[in-house]
C-alpha atoms as a PDB file:
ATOM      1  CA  UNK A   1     -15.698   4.542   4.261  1.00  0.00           C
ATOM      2  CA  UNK A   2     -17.703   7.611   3.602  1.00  0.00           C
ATOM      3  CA  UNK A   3     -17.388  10.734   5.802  1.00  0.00           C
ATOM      4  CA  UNK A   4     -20.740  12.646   6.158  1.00  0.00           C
ATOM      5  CA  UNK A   5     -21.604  16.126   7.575  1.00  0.00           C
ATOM      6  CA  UNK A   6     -24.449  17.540   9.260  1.00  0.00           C
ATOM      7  CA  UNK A   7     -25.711  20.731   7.191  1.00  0.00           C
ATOM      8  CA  UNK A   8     -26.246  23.007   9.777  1.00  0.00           C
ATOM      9  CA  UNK A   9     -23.990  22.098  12.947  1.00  0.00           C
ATOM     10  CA  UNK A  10     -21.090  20.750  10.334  1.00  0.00           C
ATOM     11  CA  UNK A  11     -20.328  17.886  13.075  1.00  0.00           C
ATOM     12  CA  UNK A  12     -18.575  14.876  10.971  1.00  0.00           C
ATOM     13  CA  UNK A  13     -19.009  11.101  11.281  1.00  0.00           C
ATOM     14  CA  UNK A  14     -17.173   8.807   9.359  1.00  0.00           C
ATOM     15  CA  UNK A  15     -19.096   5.093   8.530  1.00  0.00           C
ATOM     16  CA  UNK A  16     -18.068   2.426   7.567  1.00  0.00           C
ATOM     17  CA  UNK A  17     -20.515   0.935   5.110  1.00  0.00           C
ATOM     18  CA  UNK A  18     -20.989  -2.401   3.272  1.00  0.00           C
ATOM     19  CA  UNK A  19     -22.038  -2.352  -0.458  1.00  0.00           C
ATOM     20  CA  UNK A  20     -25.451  -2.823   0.095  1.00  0.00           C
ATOM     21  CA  UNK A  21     -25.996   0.247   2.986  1.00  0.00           C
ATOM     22  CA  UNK A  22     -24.365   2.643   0.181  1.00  0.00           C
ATOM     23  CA  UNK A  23     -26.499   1.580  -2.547  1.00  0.00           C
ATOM     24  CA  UNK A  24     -29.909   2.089  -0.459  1.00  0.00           C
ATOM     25  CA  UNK A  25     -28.337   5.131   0.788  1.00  0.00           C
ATOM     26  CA  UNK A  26     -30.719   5.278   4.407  1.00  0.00           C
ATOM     27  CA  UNK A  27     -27.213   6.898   6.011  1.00  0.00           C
ATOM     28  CA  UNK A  28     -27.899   9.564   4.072  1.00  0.00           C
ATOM     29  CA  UNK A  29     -31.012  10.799   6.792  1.00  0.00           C
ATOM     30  CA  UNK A  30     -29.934  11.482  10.115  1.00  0.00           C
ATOM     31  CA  UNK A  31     -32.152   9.718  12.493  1.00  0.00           C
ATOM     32  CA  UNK A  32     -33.018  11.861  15.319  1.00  0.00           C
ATOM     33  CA  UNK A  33     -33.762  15.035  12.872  1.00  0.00           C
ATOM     34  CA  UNK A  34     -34.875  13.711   9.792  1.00  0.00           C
ATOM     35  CA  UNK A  35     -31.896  16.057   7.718  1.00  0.00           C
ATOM     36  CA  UNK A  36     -30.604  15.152   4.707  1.00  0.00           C
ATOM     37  CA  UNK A  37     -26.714  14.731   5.626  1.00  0.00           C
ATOM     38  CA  UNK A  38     -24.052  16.088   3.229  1.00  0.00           C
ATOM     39  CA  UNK A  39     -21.622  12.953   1.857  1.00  0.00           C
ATOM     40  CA  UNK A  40     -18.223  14.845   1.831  1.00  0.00           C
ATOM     41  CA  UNK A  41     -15.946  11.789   1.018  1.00  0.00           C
ATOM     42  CA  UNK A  42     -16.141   8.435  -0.265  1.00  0.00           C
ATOM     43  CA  UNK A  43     -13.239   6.337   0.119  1.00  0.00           C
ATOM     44  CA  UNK A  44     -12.588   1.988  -0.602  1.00  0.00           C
ATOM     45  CA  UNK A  45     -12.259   1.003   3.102  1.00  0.00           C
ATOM     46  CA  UNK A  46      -8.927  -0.856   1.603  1.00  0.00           C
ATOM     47  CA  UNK A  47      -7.699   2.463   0.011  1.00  0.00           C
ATOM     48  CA  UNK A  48      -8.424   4.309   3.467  1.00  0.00           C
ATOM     49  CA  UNK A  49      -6.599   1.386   5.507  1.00  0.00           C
ATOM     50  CA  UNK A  50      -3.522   1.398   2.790  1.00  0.00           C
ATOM     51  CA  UNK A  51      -3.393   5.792   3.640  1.00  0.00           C
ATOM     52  CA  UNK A  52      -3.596   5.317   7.269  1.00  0.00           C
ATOM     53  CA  UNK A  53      -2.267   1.937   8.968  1.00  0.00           C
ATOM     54  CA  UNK A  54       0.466   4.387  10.235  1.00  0.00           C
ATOM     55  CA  UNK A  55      -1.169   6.673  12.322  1.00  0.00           C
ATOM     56  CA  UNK A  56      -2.434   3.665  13.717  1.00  0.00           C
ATOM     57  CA  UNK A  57       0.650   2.388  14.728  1.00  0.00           C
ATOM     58  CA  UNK A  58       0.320  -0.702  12.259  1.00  0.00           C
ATOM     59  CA  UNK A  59       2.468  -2.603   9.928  1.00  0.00           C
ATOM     60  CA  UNK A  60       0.662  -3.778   6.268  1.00  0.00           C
ATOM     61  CA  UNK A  61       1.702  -7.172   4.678  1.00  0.00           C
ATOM     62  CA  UNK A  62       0.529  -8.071   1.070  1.00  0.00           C
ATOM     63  CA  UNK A  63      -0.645 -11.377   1.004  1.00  0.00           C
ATOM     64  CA  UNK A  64      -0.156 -12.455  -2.792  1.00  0.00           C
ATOM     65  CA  UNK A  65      -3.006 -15.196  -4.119  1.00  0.00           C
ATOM     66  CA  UNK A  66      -0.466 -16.697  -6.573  1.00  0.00           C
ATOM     67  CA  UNK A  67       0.711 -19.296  -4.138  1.00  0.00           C
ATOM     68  CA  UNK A  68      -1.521 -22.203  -2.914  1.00  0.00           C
ATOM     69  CA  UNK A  69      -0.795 -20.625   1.030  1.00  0.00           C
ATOM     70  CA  UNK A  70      -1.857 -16.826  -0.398  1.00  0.00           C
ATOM     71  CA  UNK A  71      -5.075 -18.353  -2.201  1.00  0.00           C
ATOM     72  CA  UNK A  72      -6.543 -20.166   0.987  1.00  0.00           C
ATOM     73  CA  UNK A  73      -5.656 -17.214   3.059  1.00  0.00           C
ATOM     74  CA  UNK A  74      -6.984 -14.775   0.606  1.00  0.00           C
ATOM     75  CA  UNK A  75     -10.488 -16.943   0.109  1.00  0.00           C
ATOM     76  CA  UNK A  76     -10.654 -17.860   3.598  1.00  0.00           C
ATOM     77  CA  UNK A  77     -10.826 -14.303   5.052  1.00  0.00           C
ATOM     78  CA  UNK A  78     -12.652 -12.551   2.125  1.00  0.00           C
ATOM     79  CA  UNK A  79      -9.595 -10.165   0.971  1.00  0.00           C
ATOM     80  CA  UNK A  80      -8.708  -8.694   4.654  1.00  0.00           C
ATOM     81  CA  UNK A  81      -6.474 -11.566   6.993  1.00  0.00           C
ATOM     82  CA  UNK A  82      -6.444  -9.846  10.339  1.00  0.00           C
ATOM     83  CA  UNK A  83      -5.442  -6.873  12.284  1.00  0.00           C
ATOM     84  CA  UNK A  84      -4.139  -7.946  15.757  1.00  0.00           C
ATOM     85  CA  UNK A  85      -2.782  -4.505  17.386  1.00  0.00           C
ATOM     86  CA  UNK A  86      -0.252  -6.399  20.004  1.00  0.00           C
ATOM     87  CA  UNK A  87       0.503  -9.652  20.490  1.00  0.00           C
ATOM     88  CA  UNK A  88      -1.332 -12.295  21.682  1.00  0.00           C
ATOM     89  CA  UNK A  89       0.540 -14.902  24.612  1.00  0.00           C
ATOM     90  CA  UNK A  90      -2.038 -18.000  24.274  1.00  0.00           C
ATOM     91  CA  UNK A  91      -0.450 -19.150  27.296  1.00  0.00           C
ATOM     92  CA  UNK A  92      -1.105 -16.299  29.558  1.00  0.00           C
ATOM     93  CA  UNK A  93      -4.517 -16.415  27.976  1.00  0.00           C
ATOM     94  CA  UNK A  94      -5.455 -19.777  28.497  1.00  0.00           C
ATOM     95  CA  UNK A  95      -4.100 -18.974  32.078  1.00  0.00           C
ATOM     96  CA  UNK A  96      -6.649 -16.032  32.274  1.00  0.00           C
ATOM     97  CA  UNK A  97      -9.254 -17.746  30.887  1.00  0.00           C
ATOM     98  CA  UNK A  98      -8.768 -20.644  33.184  1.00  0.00           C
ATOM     99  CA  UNK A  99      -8.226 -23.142  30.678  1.00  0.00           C
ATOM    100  CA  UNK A 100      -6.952 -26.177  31.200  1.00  0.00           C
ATOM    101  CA  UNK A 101      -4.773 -27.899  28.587  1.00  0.00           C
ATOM    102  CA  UNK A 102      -5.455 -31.053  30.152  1.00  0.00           C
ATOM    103  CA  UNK A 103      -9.302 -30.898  30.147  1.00  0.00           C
ATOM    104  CA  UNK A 104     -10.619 -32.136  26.974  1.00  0.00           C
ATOM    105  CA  UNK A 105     -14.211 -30.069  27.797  1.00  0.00           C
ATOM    106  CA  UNK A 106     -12.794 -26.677  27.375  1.00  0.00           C
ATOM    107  CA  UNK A 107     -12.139 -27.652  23.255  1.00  0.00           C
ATOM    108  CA  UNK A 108     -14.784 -27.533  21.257  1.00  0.00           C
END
């Protein structure tokens, strides 16, 4: 997560940026002027999640990769499991999206 600022107006944007978009740095240059922006924080995107899952109203569970359960979970979603904000009823869904549990078409 990086937080940049405009030079002149000092309006803030935070992005969220993959290894690869921080090393070319192109977010850097604000497209519609051309201006050189000013990076005023960089921040892990884990780091910033572990400081603010809070405000978010979220709970944070360590996943450990010591157990044969952790290690599939762990490889299978790349480090970061999910982040569901309520519940999910698969019945209501289904119901919603008109899916039959009885029609063999609607599974893939």
């Amino acid at each position: 997560r990086v937080m940049v600022q405009h030079p002149s107006t000092k309006e803030q944007d935070p992005l969220f940026l993959t290894d690869l978009e921080m090393e070319n740095g192109e977010f850097q240059k604000d497209k519609s002027t051309g201006v050189t922006l000013d990076v005023i924080e960089k921040i892990d995107f884990l780091e910033w999640l572990a400081d603010n899952y809070k405000t978010y109203g979220a709970q944070m569970e360590f996943v450990t990769d010591r157990s044969q359960e952790g290690a599939q979970f762990v490889k299978g979603f790349g480090g970061i499991g999910g982040l569901l904000r309520w519940q999910v009823n698969w019945a209501e869904m289904d119901d919603y999206l008109g899916i039959d549990d009885d029609d063999d078409d609607a599974w893939i």
